[in-house]
Every structure is written in C-alpha cells, then in structure tokens.
C-alpha atoms as a PDB file:
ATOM      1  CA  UNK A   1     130.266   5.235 123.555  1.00  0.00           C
ATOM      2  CA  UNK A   2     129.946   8.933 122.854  1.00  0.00           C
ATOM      3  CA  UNK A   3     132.406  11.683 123.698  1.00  0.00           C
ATOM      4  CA  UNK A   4     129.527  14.421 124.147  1.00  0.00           C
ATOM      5  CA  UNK A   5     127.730  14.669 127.745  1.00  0.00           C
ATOM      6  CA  UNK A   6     123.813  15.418 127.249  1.00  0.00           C
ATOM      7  CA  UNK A   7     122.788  19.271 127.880  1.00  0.00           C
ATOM      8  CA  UNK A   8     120.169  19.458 130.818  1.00  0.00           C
ATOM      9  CA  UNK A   9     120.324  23.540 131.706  1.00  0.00           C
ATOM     10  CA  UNK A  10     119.578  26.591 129.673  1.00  0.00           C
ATOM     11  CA  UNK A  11     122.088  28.617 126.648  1.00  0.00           C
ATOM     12  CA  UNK A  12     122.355  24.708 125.372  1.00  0.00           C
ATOM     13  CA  UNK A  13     123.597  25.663 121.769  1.00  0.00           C
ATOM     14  CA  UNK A  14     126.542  27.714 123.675  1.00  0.00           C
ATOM     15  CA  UNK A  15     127.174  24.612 126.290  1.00  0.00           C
ATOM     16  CA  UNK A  16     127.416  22.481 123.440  1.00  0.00           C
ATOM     17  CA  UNK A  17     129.882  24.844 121.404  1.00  0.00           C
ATOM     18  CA  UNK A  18     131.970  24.852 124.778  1.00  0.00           C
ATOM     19  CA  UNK A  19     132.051  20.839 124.543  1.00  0.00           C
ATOM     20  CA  UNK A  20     133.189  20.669 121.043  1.00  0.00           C
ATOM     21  CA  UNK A  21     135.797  23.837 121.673  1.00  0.00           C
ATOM     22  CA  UNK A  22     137.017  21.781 124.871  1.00  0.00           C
ATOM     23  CA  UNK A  23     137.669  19.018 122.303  1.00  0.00           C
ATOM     24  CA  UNK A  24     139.239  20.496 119.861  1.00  0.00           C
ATOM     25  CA  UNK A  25     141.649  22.530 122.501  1.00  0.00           C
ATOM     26  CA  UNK A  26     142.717  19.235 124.286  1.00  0.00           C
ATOM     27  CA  UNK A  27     143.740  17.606 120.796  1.00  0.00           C
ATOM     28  CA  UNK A  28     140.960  15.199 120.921  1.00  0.00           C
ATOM     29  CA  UNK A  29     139.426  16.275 118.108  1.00  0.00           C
ATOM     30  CA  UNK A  30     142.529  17.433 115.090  1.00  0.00           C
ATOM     31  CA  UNK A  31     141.855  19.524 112.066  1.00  0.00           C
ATOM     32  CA  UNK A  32     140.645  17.843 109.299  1.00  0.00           C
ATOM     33  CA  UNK A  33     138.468  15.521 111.497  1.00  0.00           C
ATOM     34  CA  UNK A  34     134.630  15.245 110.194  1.00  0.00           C
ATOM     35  CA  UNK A  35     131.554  16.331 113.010  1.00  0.00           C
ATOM     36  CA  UNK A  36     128.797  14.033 113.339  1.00  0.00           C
ATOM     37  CA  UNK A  37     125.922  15.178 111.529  1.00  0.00           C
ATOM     38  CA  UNK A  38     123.596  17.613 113.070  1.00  0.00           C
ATOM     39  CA  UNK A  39     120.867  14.863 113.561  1.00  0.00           C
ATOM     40  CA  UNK A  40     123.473  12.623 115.082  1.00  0.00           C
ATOM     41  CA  UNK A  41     124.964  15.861 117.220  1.00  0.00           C
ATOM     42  CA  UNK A  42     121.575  16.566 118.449  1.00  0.00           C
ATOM     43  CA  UNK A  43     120.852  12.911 119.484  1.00  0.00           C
ATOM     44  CA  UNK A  44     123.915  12.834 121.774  1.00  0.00           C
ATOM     45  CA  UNK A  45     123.772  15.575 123.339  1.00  0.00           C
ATOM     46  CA  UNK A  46     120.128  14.945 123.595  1.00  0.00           C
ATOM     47  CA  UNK A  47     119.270  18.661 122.683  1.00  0.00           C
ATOM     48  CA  UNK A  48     117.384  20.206 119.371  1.00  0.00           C
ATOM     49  CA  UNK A  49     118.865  19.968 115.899  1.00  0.00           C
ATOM     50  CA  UNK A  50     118.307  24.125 116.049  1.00  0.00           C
ATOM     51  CA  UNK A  51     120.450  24.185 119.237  1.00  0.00           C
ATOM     52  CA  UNK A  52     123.188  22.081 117.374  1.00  0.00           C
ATOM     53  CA  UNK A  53     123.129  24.225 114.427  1.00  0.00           C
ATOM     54  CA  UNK A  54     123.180  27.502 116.223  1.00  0.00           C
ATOM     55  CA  UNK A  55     126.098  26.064 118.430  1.00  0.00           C
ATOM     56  CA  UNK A  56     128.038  24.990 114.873  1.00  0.00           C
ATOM     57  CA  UNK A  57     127.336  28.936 113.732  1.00  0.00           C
ATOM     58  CA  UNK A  58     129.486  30.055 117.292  1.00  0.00           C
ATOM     59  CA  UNK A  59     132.027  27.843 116.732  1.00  0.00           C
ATOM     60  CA  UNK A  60     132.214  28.843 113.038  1.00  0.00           C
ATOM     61  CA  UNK A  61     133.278  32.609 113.825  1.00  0.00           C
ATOM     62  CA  UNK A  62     135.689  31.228 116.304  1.00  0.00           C
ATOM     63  CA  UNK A  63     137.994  29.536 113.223  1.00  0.00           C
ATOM     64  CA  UNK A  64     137.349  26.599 114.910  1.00  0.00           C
ATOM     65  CA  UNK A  65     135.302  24.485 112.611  1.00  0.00           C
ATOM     66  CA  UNK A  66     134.371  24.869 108.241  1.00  0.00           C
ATOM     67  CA  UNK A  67     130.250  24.520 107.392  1.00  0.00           C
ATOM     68  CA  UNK A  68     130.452  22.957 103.679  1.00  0.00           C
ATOM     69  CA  UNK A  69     126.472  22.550 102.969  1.00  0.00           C
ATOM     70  CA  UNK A  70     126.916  19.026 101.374  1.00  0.00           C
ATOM     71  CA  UNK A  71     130.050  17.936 102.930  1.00  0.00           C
ATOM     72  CA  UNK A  72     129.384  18.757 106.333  1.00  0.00           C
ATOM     73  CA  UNK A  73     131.372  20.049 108.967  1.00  0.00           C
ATOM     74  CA  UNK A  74     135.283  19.654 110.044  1.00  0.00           C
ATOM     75  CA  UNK A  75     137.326  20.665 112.290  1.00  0.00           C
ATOM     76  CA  UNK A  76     139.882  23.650 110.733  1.00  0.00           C
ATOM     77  CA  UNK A  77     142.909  25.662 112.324  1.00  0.00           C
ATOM     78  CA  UNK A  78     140.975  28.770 110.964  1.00  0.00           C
ATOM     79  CA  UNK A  79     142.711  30.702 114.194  1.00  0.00           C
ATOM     80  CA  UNK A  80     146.216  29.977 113.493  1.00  0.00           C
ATOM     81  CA  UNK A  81     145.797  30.604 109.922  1.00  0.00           C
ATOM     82  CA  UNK A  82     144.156  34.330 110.557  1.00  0.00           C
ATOM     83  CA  UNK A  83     147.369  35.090 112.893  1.00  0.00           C
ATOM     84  CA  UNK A  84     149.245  33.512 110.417  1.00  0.00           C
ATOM     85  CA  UNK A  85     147.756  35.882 107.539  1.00  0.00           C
ATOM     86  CA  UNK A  86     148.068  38.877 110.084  1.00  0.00           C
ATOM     87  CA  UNK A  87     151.331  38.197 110.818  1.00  0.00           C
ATOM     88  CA  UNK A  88     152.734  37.634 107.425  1.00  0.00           C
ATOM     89  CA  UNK A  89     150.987  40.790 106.030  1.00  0.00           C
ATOM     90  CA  UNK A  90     152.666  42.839 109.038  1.00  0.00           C
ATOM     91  CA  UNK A  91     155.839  41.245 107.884  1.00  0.00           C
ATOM     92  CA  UNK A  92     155.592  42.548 104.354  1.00  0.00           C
ATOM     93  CA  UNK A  93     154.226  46.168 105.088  1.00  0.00           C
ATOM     94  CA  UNK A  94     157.265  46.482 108.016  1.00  0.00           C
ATOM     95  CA  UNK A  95     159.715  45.079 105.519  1.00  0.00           C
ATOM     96  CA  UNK A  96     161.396  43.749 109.245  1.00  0.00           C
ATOM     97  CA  UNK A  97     163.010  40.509 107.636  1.00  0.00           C
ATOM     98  CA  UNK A  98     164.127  37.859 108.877  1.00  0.00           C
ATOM     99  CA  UNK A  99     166.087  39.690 111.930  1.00  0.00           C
ATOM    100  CA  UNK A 100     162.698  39.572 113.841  1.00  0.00           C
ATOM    101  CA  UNK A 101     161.796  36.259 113.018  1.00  0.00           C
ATOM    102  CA  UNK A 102     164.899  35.053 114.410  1.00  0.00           C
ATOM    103  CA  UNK A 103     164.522  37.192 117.612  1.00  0.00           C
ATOM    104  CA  UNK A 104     161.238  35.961 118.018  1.00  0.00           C
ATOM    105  CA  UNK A 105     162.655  31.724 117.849  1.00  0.00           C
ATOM    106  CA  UNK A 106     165.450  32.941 120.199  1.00  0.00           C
ATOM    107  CA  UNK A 107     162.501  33.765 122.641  1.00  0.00           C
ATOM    108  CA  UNK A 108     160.078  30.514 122.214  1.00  0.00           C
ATOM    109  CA  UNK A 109     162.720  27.870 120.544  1.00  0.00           C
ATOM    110  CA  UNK A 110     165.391  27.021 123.577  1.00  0.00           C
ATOM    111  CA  UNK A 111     162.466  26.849 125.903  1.00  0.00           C
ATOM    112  CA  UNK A 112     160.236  24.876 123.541  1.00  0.00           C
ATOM    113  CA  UNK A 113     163.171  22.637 123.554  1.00  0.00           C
ATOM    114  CA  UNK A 114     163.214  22.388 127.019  1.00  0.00           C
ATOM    115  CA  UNK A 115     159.491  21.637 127.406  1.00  0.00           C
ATOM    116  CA  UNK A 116     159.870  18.610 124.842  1.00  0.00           C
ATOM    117  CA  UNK A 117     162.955  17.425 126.385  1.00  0.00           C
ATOM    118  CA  UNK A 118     160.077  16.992 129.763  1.00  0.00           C
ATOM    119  CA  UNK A 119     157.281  15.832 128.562  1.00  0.00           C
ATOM    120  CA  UNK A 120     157.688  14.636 124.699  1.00  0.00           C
ATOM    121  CA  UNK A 121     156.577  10.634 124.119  1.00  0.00           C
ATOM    122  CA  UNK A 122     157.927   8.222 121.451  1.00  0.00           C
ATOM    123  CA  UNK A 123     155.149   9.412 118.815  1.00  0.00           C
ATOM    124  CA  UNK A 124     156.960  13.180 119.118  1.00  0.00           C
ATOM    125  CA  UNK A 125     160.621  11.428 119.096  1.00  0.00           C
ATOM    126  CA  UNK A 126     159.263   9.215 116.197  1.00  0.00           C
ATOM    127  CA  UNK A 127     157.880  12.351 114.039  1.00  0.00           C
ATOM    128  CA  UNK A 128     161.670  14.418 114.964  1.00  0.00           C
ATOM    129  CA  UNK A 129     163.695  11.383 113.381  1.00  0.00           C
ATOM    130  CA  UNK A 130     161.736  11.048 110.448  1.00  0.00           C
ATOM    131  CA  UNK A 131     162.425  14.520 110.146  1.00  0.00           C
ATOM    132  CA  UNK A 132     165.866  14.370 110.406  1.00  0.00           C
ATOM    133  CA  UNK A 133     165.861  11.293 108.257  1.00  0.00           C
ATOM    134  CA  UNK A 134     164.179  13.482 105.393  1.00  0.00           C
ATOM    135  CA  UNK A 135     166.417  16.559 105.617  1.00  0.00           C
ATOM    136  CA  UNK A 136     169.223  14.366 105.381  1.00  0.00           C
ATOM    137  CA  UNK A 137     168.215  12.528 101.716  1.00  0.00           C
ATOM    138  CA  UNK A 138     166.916  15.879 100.599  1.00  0.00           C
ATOM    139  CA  UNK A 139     170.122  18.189 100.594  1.00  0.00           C
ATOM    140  CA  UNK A 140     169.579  18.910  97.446  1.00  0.00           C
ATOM    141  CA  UNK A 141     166.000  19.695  97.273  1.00  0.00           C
ATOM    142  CA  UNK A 142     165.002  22.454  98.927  1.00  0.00           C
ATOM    143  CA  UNK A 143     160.542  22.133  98.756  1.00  0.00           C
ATOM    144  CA  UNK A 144     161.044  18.420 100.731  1.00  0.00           C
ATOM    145  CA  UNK A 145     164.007  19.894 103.161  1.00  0.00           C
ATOM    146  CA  UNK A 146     162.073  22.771 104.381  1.00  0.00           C
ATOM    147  CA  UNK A 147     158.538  20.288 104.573  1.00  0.00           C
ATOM    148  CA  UNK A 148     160.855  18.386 107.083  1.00  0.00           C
ATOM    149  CA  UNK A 149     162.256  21.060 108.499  1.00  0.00           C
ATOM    150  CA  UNK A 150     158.856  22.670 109.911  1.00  0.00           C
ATOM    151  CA  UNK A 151     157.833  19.301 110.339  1.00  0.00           C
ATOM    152  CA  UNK A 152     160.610  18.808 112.987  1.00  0.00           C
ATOM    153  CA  UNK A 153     159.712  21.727 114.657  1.00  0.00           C
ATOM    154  CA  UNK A 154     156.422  21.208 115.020  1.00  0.00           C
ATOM    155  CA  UNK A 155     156.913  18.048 116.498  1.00  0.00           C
ATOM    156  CA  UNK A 156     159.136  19.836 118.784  1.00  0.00           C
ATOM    157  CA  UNK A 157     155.771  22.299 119.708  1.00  0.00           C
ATOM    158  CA  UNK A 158     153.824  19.370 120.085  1.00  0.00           C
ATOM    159  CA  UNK A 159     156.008  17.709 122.521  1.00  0.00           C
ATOM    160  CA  UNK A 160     155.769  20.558 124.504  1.00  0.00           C
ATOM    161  CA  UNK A 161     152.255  19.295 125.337  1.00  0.00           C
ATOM    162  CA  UNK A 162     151.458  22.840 125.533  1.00  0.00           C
ATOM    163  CA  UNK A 163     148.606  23.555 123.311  1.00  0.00           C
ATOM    164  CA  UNK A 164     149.320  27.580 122.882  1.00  0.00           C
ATOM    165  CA  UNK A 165     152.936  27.235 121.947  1.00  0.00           C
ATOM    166  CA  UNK A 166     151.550  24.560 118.857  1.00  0.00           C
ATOM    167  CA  UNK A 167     149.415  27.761 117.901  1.00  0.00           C
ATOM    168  CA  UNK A 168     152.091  29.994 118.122  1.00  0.00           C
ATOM    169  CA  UNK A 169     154.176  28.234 115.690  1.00  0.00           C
ATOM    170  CA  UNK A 170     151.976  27.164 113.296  1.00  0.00           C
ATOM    171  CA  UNK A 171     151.025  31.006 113.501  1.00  0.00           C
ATOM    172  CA  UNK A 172     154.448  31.804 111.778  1.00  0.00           C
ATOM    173  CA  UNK A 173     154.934  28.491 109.864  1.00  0.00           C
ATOM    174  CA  UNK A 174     155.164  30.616 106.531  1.00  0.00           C
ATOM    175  CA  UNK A 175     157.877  33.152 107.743  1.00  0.00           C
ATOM    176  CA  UNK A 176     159.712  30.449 109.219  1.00  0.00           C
ATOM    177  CA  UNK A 177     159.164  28.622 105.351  1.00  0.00           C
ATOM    178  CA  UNK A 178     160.545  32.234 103.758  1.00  0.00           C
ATOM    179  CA  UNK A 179     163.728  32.245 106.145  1.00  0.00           C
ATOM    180  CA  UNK A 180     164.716  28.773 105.539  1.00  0.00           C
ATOM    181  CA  UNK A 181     164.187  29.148 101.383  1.00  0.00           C
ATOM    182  CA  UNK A 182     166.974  31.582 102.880  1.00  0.00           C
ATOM    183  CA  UNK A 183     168.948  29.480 104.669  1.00  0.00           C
ATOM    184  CA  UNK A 184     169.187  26.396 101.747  1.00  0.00           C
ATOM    185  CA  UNK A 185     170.663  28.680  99.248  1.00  0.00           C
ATOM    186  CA  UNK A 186     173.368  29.575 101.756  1.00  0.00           C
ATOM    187  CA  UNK A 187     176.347  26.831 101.219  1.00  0.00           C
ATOM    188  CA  UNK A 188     176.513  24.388 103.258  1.00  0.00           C
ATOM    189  CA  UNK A 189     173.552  25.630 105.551  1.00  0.00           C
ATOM    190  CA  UNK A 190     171.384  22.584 105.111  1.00  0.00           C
ATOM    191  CA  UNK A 191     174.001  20.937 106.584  1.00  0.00           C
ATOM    192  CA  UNK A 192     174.398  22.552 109.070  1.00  0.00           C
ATOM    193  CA  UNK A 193     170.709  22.694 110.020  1.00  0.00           C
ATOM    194  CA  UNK A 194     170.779  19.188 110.272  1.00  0.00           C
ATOM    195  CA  UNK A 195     173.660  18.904 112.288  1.00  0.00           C
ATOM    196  CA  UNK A 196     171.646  20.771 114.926  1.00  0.00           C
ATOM    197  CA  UNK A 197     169.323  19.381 114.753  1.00  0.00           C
ATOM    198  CA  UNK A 198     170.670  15.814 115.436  1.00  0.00           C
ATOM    199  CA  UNK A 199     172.054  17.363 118.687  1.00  0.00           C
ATOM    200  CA  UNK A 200     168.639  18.705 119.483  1.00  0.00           C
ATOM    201  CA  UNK A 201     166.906  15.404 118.861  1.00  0.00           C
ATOM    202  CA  UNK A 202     169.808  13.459 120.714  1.00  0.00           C
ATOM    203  CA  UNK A 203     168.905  15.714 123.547  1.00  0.00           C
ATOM    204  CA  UNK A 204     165.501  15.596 124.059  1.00  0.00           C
ATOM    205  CA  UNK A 205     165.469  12.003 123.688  1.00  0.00           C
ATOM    206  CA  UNK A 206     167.697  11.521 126.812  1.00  0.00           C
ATOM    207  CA  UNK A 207     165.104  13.864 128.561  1.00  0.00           C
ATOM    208  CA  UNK A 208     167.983  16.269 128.996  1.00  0.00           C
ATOM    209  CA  UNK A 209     166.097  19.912 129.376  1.00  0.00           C
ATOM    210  CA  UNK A 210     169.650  21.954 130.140  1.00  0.00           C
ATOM    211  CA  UNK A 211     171.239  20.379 126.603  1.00  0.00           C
ATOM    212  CA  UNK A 212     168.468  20.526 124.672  1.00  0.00           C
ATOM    213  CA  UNK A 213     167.431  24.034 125.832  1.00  0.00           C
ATOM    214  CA  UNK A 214     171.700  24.460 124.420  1.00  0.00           C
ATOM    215  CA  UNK A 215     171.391  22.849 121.357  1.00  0.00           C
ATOM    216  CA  UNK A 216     168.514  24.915 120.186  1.00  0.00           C
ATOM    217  CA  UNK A 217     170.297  28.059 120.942  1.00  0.00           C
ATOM    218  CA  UNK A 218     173.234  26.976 119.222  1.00  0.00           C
ATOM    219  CA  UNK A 219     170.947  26.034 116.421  1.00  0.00           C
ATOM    220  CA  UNK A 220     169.765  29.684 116.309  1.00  0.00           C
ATOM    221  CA  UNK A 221     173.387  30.920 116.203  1.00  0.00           C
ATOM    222  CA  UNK A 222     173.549  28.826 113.006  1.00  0.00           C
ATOM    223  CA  UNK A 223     169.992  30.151 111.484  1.00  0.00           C
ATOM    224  CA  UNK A 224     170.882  34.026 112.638  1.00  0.00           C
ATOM    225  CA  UNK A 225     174.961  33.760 111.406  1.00  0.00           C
ATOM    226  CA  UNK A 226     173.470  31.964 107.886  1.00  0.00           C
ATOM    227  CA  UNK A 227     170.764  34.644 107.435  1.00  0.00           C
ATOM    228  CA  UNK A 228     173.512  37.312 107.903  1.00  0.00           C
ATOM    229  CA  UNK A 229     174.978  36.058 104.656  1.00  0.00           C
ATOM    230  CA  UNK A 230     171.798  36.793 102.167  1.00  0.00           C
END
C-alpha cells in the first residue's frame, strides 16, 4: 500500500514536495531513508516523472532531501546541520564559550525534561538506559562517553514528541560535544554527569514532569559549576 495520495489539481510538483515534507516532518520518513525512484514516485502519485523531479529540486533547497545522480535520493537533516554550521561559526567569531551554551540548556533542558516525562514511550526510555549504561563502562573514555551522552539527550528531545525541539538540539549537538570534551577532563565530572542523569531517567520513567523538570536543573548546576573549573 503506498504512503503517497495521487495529485488531481494544478502546482502538482509543489503538492507533491508538500507530501514528502509532511513525511519527513511527522518522522515517518528519518534521515538516511532512500526515495522511491522517480519512475516509481511518479507512478504513485500518478503525476509526470518532470513533476516528480521538479518537486525533488524544491525539496532539495529546503535541506530536506540529497540528489546523488547514481545513488538516488535520501532523506538528509541538511536544515539542522546549516543552523548547526551557523551556530557554531557564531560561536567561534563571538568567542561566547560555553557560558551561553549553558544558558541556552537552562532555557530548553528542564522543560524538555518535562515534556518527556509526558509523553516519552518505552523505545525513548529504552534509548536513555542504554545511554546511561554506556556512560557508565566508558569513564575512562571520553569519544564513547560523550557519543552516549548526546545520545541521551536526544532521546530526551525525541520523547518530547515535539518535532522543533529535536531540531533545536541537534542544531547545537557540536557545542554541546565541545562543552562536554570540557566537562570529562574535569575530575570526577563524568561521574557526576551520570549521576544526573540516573535521576533524570528515574524520573521520567515514573512520568513524574515536576522531578524530572528538577533533576535536569540540578543536572545543569553540575554542567555550569564543572565548566566554571576549565
């Protein structure tokens, strides 16, 4: 059964792009995943192959998908990683540091938190104990702590459900990378880390928005008191 619905009005090749950006905003279709080919995109949406290719051009300039002649097309994060660029050169020019970054989690984090403590599903809970799991047989290396690290956190953003806030933190993925290269070579801050975020996982696991909106603050007292000593 195909996802697409067949095009019957005018401006096809933009109705089409809106289908497959619809997709690819609701999580159905994840970067990395492979487009049908044109011929096959064309047959189910019942519309031109010159409609389907114009429609894979607009969505191109969006971020949203890569055209490989060859290898076809696939669905990329192309707009997170531009804000990510953007962000990380306005990070080196300012020379702001890491004060801003953690400003900026005091802001989203306790209220991300929240949000997955509402609406997160075993698959998020299953992804933050691996996590945890990881960080806690990698103490002393700091490449697979920090993987697990943003790895927890993301599954935190995904559990939000909210497909903006995922954006937004995969947006600063790298600063948030830089800071906690910072934070490992503090003693005893791994640790620490993962102490929080036990509590933060115990939390949103009970469904407990109040703690785990607590925990994560507390965990940012941690982050901003072991950036203060670099």
């Amino acid at each position: 059964m195909s996802m697409y619905t067949p095009i019957k009005s005018s401006k096809i090749y933009e109705q089409i792009a809106e289908q497959i950006e619809q997709l690819i905003l609701s999580g159905e279709l994840r970067s990395g995943d492979r487009l049908p080919t044109e011929r096959e995109l064309a047959e189910q949406f019942h519309a031109s192959r010159t409609a389907v290719r114009e429609a894979m051009k607009l969505l191109e300039q969006k971020g949203l998908v890569d055209m490989r002649p060859g290898r076809g097309t696939r669905v990329i994060d192309g707009t997170s990683a531009a804000m990510r660029d953007s962000l990380g050169l306005m990070m080196r020019v300012g020379q702001t540091g890491s004060v801003n970054v953690v400003e900026v989690r005091e802001i989203l984090e306790p209220e991300i938190a929240a949000l997955a403590a509402a609406r997160a599903g075993e698959e998020h809970l299953a992804a933050m104990r691996e996590a945890v799991r990881i960080m806690d047989e990698s103490l002393d290396d700091a490449t697979a702590f920090i993987i697990a690290d943003n790895d927890f956190h993301r599954a935190l953003a995904r559990g939000s459900k909210n497909i903006l806030i995922l954006a937004l933190v995969d947006s600063i993925v790298g600063l948030l990378s830089e800071q906690r290269k910072q934070i490992f070579s503090v003693e005893g801050g791994p640790q620490r880390g993962n102490h929080h975020h036990r509590l933060i996982l115990d939390a949103v696991t009970r469904h407990d928005e109040k703690a785990a909106r607590d925990a994560m603050r507390a965990h940012l007292e941690q982050v901003r008191a072991d950036v203060g000593q670099k």
